[in-house]
Protein backbone atom coordinates (compact mmCIF):
# COMPACT_ATOMS: atom_id res chain seq x y z
CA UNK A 1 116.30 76.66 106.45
CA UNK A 2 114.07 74.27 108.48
CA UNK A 3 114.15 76.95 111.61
CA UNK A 4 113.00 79.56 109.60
CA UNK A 5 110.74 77.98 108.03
CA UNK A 6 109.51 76.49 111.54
CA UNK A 7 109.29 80.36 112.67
CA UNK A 8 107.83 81.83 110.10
CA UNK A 9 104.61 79.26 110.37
CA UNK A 10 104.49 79.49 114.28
CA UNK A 11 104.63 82.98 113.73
CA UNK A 12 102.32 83.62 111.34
CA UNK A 13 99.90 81.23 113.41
CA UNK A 14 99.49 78.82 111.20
CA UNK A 15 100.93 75.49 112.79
CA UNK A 16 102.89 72.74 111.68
CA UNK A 17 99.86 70.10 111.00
CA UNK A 18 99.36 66.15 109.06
CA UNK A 19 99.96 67.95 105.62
CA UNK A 20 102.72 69.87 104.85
CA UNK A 21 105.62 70.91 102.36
CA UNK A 22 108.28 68.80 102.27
CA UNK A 23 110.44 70.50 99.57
CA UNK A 24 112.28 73.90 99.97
CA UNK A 25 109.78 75.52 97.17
CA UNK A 26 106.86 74.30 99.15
CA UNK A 27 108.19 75.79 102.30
CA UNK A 28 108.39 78.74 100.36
CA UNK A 29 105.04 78.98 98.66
CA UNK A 30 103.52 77.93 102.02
CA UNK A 31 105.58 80.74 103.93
CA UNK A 32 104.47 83.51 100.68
CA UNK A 33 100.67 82.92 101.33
CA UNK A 34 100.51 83.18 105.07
CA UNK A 35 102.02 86.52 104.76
CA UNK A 36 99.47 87.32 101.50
CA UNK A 37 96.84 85.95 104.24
CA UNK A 38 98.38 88.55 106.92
CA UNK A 39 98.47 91.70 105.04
CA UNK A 40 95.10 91.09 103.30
CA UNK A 41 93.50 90.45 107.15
CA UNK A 42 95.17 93.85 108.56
CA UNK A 43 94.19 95.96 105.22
CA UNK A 44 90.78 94.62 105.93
CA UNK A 45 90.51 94.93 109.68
CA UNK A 46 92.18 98.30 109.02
CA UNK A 47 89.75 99.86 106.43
CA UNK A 48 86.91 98.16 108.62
CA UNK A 49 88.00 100.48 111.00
CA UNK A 50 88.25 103.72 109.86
CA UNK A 51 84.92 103.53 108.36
CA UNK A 52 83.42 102.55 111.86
CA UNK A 53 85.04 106.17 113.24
CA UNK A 54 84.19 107.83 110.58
CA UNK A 55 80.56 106.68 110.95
CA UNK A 56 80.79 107.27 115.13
CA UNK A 57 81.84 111.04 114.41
CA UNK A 58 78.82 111.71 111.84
CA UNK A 59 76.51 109.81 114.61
CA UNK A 60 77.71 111.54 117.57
CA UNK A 61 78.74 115.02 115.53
CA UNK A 62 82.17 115.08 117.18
CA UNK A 63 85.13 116.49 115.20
CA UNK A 64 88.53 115.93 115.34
């Protein structure tokens, strides 16, 4: 349980630091929200950027 959990916060970038869960639910909660924090960056890095290309076709008139 403690490797996974050891993965899943080097992983998710996150890092082992001075506080951190010490119970199995903790680990848990702790593991939930870096992934929350992970799909909520890519959906906004994602819709950031198709609305950038979207905006560089109408500028430069190109077309798919």
């Amino acid at each position: 349980g403690d490797a996974i959990y050891f993965a899943f916060i080097t992983g998710l970038s996150i890092g082992y630091g001075d506080i951190s869960p010490e119970t199995a639910i903790g680990k848990v909660v702790s593991v939930a929200i870096g992934l929350v924090g992970m799909v909520f960056v890519g959906l906004t890095v994602a819709i950031a950027t198709r609305a950038l290309a979207k905006t560089a076709e109408r500028q430069l008139g190109m077309k798919k």
